[in-house]
PDB file of N, CA and C in Angstrom:
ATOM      1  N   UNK A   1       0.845  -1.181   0.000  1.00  0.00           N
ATOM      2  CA  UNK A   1       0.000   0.000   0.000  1.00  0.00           C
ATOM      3  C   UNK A   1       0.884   1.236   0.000  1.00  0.00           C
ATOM      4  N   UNK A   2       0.550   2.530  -1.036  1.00  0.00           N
ATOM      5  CA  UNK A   2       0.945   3.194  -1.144  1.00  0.00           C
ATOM      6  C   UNK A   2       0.752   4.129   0.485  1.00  0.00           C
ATOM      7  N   UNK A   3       1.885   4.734   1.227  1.00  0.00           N
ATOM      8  CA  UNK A   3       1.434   5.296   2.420  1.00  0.00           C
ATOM      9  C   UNK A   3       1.776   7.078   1.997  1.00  0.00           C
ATOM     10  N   UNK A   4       2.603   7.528   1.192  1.00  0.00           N
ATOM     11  CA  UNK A   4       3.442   8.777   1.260  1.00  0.00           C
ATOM     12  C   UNK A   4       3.470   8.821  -0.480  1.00  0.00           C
ATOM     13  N   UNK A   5       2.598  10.061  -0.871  1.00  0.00           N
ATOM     14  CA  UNK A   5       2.956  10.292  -2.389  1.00  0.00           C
ATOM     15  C   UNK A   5       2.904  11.712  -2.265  1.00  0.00           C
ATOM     16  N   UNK A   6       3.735  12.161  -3.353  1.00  0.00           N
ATOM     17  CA  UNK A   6       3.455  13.675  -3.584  1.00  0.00           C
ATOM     18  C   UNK A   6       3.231  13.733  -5.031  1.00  0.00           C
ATOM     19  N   UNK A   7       2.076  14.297  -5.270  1.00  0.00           N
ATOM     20  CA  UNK A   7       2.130  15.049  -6.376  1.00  0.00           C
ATOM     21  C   UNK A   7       2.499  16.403  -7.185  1.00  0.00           C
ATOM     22  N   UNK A   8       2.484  16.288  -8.753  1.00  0.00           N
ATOM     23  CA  UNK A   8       2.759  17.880  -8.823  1.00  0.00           C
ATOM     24  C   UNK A   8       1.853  18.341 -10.303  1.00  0.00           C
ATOM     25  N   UNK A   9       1.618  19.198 -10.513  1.00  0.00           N
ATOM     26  CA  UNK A   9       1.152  19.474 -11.472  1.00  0.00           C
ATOM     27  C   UNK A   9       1.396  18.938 -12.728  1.00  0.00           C
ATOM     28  N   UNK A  10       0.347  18.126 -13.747  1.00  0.00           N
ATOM     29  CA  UNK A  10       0.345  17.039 -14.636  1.00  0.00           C
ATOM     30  C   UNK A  10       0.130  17.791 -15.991  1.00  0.00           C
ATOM     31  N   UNK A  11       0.875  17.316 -16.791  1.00  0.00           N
ATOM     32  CA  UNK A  11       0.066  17.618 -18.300  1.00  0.00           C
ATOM     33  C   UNK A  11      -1.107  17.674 -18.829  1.00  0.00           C
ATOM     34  N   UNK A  12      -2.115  18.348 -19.229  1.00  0.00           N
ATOM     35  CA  UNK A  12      -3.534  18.398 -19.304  1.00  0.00           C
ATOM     36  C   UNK A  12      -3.244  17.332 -20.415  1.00  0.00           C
ATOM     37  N   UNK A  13      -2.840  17.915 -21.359  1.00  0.00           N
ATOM     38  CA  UNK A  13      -3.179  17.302 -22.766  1.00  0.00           C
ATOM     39  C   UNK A  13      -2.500  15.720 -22.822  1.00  0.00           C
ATOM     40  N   UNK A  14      -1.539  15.383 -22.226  1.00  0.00           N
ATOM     41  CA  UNK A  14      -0.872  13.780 -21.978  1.00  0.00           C
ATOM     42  C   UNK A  14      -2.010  13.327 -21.467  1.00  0.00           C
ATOM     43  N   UNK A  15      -2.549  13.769 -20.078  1.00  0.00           N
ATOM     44  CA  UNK A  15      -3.058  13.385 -19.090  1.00  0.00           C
ATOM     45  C   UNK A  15      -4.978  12.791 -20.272  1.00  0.00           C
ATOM     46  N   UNK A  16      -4.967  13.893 -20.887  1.00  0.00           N
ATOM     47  CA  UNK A  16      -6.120  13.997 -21.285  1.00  0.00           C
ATOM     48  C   UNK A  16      -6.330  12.770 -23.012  1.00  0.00           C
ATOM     49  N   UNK A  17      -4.873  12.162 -23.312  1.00  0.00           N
ATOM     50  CA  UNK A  17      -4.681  11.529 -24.403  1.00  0.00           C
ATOM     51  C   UNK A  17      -4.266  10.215 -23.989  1.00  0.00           C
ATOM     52  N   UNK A  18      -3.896   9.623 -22.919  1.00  0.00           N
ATOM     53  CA  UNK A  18      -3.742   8.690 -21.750  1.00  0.00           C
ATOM     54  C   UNK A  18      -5.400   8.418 -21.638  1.00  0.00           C
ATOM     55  N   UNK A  19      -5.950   9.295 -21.404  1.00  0.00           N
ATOM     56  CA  UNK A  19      -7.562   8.803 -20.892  1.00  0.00           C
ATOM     57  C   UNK A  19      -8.344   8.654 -21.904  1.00  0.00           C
ATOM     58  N   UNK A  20      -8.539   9.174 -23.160  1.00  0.00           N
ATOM     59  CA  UNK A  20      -8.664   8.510 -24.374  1.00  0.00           C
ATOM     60  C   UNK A  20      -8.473   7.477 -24.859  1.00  0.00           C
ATOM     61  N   UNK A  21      -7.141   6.996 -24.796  1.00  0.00           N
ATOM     62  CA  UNK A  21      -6.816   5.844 -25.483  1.00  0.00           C
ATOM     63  C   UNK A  21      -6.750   4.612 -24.685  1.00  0.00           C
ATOM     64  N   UNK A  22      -7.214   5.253 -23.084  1.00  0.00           N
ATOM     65  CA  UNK A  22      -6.719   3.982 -22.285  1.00  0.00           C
ATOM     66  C   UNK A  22      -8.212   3.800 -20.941  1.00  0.00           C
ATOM     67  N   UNK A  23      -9.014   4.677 -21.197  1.00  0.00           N
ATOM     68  CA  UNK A  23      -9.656   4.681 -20.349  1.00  0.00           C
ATOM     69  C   UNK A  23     -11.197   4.747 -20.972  1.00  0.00           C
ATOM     70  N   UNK A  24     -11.730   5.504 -21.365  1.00  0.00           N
ATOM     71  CA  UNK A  24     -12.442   6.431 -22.548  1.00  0.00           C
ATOM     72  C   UNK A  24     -13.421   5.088 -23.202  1.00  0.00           C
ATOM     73  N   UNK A  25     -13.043   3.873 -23.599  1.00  0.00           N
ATOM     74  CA  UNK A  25     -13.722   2.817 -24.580  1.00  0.00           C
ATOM     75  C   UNK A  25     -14.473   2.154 -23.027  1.00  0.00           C
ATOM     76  N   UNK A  26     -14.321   2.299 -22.030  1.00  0.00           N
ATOM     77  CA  UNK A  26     -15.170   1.673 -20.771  1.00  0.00           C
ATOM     78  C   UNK A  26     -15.992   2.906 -20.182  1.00  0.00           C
ATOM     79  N   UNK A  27     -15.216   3.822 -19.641  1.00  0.00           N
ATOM     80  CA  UNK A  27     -15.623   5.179 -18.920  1.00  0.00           C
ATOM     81  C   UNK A  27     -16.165   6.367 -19.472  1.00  0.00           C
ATOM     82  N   UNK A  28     -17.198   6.875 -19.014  1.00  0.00           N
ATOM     83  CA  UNK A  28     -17.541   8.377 -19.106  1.00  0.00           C
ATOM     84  C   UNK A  28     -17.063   8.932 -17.820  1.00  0.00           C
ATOM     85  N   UNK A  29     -17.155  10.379 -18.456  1.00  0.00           N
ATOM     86  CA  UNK A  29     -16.752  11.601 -17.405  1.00  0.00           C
ATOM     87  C   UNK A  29     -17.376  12.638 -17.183  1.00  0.00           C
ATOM     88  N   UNK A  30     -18.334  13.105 -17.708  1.00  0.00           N
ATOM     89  CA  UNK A  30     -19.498  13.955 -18.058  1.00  0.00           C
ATOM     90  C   UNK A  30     -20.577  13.574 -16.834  1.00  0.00           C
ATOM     91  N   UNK A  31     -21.155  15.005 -16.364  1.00  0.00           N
ATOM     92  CA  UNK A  31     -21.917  14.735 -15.475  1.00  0.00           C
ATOM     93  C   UNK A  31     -23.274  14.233 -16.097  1.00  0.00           C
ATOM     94  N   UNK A  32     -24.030  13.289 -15.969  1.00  0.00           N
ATOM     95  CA  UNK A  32     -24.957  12.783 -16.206  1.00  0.00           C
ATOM     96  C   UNK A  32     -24.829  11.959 -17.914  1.00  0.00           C
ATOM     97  N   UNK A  33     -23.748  11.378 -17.851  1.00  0.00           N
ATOM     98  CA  UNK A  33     -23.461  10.680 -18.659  1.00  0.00           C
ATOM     99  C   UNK A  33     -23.600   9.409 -18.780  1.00  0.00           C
ATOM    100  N   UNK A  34     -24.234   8.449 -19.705  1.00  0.00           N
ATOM    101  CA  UNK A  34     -24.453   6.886 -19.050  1.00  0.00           C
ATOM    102  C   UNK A  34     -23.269   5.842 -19.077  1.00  0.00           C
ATOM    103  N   UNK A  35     -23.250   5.507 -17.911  1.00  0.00           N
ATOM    104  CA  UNK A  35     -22.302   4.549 -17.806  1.00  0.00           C
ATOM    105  C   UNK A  35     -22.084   3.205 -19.310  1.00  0.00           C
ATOM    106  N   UNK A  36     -20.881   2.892 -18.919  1.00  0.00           N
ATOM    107  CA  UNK A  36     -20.548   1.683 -20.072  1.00  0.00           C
ATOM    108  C   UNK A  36     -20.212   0.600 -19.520  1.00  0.00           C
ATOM    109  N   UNK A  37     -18.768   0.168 -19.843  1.00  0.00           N
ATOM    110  CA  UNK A  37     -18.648  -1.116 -19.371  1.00  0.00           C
ATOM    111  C   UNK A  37     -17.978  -1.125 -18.063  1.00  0.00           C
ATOM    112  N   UNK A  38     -17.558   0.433 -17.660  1.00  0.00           N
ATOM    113  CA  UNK A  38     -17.030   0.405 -16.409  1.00  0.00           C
ATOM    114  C   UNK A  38     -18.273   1.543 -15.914  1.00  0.00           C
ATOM    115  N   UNK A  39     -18.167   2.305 -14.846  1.00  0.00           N
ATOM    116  CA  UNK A  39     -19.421   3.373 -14.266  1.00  0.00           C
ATOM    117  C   UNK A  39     -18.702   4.773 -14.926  1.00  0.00           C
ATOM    118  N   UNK A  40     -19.326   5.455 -14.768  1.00  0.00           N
ATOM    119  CA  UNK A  40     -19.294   7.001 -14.778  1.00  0.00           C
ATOM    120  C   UNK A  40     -17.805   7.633 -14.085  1.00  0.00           C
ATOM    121  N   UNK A  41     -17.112   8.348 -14.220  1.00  0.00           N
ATOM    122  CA  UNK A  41     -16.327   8.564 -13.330  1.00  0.00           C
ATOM    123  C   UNK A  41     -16.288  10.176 -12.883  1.00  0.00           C
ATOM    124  N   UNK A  42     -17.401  11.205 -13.555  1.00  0.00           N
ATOM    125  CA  UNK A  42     -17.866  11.692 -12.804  1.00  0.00           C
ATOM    126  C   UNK A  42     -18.311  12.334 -11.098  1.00  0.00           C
ATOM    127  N   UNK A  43     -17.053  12.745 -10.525  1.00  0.00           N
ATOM    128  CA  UNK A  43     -17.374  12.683  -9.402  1.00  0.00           C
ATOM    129  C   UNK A  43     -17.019  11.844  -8.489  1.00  0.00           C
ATOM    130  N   UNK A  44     -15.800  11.205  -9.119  1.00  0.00           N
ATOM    131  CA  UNK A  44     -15.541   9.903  -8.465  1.00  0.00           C
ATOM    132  C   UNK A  44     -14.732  10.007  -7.110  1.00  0.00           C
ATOM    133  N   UNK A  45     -14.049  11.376  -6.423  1.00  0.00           N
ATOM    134  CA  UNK A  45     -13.217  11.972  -5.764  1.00  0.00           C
ATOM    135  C   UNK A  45     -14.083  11.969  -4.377  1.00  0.00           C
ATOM    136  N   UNK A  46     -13.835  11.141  -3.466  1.00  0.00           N
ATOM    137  CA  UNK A  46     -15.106  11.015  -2.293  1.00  0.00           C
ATOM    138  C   UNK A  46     -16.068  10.082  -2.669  1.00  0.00           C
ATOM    139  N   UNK A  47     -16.090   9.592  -3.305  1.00  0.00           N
ATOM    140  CA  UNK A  47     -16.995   8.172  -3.411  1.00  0.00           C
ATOM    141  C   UNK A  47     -16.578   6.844  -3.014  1.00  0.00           C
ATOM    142  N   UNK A  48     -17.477   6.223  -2.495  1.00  0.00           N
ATOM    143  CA  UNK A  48     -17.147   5.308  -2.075  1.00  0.00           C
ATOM    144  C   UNK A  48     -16.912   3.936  -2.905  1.00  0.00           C
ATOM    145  N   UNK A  49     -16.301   2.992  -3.391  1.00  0.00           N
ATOM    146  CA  UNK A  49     -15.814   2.242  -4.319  1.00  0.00           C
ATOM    147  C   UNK A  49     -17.329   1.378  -3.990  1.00  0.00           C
ATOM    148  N   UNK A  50     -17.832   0.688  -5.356  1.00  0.00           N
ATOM    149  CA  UNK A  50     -19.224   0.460  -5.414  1.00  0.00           C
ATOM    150  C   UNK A  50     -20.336   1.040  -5.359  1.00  0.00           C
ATOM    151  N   UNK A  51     -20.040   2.510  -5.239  1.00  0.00           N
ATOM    152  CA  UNK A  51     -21.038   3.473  -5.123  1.00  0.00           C
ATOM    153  C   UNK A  51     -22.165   4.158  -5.999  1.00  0.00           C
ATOM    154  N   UNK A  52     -21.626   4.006  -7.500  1.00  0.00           N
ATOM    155  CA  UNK A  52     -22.126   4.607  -8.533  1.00  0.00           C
ATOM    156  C   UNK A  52     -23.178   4.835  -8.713  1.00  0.00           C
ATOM    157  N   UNK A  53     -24.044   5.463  -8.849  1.00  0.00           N
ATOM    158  CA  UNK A  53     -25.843   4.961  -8.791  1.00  0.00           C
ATOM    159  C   UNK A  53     -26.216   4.382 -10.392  1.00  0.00           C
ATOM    160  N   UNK A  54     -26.468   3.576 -10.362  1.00  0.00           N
ATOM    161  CA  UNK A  54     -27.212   2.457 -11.724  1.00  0.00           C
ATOM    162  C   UNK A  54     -26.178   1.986 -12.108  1.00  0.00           C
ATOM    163  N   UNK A  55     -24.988   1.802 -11.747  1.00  0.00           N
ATOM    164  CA  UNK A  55     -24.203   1.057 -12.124  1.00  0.00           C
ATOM    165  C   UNK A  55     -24.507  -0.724 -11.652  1.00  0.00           C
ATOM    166  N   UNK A  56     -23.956  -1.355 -11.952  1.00  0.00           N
ATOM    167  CA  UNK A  56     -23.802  -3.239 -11.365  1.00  0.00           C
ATOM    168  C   UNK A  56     -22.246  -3.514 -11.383  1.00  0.00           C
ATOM    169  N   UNK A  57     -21.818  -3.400  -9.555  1.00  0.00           N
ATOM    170  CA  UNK A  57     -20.416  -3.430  -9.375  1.00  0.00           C
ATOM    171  C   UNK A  57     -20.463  -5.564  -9.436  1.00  0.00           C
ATOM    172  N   UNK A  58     -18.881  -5.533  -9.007  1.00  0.00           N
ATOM    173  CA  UNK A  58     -18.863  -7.073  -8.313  1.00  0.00           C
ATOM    174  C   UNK A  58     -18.928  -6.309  -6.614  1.00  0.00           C
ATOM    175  N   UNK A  59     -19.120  -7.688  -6.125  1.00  0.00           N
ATOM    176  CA  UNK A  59     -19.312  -7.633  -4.719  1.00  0.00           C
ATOM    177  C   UNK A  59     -17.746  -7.325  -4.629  1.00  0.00           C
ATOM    178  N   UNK A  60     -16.923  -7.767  -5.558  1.00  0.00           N
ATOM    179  CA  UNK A  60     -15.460  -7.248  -4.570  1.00  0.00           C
ATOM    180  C   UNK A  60     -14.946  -6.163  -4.582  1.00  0.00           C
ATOM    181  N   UNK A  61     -15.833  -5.489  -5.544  1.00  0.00           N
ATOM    182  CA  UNK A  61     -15.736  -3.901  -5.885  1.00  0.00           C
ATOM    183  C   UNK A  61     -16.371  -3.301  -4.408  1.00  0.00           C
ATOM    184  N   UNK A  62     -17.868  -3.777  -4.338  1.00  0.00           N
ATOM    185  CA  UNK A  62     -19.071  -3.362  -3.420  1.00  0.00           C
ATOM    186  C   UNK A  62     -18.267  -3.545  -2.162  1.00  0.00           C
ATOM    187  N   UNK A  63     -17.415  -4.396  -1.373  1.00  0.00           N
ATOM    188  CA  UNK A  63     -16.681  -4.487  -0.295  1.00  0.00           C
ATOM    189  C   UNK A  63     -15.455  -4.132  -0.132  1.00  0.00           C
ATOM    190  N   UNK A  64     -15.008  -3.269  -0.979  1.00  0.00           N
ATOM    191  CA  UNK A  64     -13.499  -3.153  -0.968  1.00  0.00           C
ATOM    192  C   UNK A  64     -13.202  -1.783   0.459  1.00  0.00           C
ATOM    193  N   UNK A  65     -14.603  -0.498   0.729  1.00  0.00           N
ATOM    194  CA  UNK A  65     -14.729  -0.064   1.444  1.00  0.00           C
ATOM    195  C   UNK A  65     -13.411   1.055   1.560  1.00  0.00           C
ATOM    196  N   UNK A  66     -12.980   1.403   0.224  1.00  0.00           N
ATOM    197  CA  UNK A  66     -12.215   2.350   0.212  1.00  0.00           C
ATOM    198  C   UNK A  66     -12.964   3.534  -0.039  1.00  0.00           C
ATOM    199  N   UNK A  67     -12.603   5.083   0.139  1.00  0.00           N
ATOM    200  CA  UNK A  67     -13.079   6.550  -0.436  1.00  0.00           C
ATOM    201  C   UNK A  67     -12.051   6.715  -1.736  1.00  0.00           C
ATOM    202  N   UNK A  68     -12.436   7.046  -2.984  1.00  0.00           N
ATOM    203  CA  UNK A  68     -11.666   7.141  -3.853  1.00  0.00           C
ATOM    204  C   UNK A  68     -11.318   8.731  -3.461  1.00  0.00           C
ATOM    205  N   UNK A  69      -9.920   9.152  -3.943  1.00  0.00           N
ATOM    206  CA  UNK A  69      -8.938  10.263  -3.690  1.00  0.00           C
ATOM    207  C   UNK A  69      -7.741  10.046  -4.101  1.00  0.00           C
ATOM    208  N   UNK A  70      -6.965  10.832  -4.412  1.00  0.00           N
ATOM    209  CA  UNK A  70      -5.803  11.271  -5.671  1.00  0.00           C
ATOM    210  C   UNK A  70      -4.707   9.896  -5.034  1.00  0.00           C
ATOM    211  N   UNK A  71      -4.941   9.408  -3.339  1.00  0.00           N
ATOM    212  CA  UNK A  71      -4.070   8.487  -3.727  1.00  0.00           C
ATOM    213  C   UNK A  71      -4.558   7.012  -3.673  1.00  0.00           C
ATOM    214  N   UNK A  72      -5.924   6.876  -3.186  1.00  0.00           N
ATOM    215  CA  UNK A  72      -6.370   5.679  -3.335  1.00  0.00           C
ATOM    216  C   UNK A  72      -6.942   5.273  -5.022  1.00  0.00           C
ATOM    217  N   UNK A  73      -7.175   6.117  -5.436  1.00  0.00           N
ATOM    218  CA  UNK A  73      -6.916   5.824  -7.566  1.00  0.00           C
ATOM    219  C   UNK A  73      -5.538   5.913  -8.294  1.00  0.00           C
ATOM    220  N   UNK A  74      -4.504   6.401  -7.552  1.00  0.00           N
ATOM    221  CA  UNK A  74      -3.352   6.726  -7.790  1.00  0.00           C
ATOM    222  C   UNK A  74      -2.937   4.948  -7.959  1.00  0.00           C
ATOM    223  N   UNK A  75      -3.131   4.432  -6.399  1.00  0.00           N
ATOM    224  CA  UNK A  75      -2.981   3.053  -6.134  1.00  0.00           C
ATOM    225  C   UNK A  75      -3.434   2.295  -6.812  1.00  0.00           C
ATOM    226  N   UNK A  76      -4.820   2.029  -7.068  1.00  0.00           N
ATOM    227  CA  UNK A  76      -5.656   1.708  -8.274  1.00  0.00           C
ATOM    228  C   UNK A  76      -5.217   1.183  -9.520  1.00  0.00           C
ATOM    229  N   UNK A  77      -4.908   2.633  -9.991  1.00  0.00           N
ATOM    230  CA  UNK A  77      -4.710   2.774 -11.253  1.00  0.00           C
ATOM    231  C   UNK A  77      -3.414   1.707 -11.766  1.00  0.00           C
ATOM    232  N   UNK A  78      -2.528   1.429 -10.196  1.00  0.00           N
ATOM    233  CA  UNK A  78      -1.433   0.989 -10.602  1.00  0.00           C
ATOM    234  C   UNK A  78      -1.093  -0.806 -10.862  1.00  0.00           C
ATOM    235  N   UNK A  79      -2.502  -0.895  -9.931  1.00  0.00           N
ATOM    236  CA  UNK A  79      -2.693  -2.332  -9.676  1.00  0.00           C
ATOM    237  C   UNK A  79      -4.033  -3.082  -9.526  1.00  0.00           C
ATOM    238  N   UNK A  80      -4.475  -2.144  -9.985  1.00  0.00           N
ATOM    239  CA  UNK A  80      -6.425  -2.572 -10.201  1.00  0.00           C
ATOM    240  C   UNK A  80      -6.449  -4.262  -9.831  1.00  0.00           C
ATOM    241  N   UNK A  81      -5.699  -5.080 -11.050  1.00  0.00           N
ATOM    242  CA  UNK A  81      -6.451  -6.446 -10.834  1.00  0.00           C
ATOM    243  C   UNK A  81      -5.716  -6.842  -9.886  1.00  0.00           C
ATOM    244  N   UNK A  82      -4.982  -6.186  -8.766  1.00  0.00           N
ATOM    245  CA  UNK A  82      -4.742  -7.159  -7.821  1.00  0.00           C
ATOM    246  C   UNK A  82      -5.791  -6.382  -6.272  1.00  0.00           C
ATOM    247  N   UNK A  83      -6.206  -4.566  -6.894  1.00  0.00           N
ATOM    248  CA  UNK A  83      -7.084  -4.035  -5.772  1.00  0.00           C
ATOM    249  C   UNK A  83      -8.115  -4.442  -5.096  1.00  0.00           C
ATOM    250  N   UNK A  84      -8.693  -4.554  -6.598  1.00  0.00           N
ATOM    251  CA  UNK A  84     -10.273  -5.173  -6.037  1.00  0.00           C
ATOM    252  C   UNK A  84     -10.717  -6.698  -6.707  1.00  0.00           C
ATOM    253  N   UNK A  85      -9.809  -7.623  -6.885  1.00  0.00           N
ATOM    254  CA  UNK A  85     -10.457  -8.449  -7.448  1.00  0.00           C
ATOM    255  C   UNK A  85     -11.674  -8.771  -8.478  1.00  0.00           C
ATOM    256  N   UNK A  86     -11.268  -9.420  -9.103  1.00  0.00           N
ATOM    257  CA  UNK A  86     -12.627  -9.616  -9.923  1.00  0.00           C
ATOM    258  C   UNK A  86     -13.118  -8.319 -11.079  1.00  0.00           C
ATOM    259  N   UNK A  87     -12.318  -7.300 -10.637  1.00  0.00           N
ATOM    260  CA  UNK A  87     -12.877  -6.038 -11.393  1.00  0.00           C
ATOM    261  C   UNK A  87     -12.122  -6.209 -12.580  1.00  0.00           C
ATOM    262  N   UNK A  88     -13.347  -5.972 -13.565  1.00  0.00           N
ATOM    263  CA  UNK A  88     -13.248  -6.006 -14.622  1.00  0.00           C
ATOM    264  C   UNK A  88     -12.357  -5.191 -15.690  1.00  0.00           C
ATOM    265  N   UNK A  89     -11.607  -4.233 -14.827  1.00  0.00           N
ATOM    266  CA  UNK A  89     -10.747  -3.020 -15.618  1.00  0.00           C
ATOM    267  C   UNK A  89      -9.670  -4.077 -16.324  1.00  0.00           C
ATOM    268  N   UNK A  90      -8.970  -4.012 -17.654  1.00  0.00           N
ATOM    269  CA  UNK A  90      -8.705  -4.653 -18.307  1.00  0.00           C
ATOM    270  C   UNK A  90      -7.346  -5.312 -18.444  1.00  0.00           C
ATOM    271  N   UNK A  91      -6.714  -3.454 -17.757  1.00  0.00           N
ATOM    272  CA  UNK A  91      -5.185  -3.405 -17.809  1.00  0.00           C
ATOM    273  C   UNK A  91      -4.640  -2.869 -16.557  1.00  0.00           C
ATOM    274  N   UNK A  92      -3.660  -2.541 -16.242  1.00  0.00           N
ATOM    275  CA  UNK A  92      -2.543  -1.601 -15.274  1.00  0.00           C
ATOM    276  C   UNK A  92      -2.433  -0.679 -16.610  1.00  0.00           C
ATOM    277  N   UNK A  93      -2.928   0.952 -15.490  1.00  0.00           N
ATOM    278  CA  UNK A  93      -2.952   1.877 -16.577  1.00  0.00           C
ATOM    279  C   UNK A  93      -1.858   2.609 -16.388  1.00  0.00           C
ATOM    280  N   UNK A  94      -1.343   2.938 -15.616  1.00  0.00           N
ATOM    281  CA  UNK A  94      -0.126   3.642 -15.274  1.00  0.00           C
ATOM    282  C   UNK A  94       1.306   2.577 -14.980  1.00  0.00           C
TER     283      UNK A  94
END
């Protein structure tokens, strides 16, 4: 578990061509946007993992009982299929 990260100010446009090509074919980001093959991510900063409304998590998503925040998606992002089991995210995106 990640305990100590610092961040610093990111490339919009990397940041924003990274989530296109790697995120974008599962996820929306738009407020009131309909979910796909992953949920909405909309708002995802303080939510609770399984939280989405109309989404259909796995239960190992629904119990994982984390708050998503810059470092618990940071973590995530780095190791999804070993975070939450079973979750369907495809790859290690970072």
């Amino acid at each position: 578990m990640l305990t100590q990260l610092v961040f610093v100010a990111g490339d919009v446009s990397k940041g924003a061509s990274l989530f296109k090509t790697r995120c974008a074919q599962c996820h929306t980001v738009g407020s009131g946007e309909p979910h796909k093959v992953g949920p909405n991510l909309h708002g995802v900063f303080g939510r609770h993992t399984g939280k989405a409304e109309g989404y259909s998590y796995t239960s190992a998503n629904v119990n994982k009982g984390i708050t998503w925040d810059e470092h618990t998606l940071f973590e995530y992002l780095g190791t999804s299929s070993v975070c939450l089991h079973t979750s369907p995210t495809p790859m290690r995106v970072l």
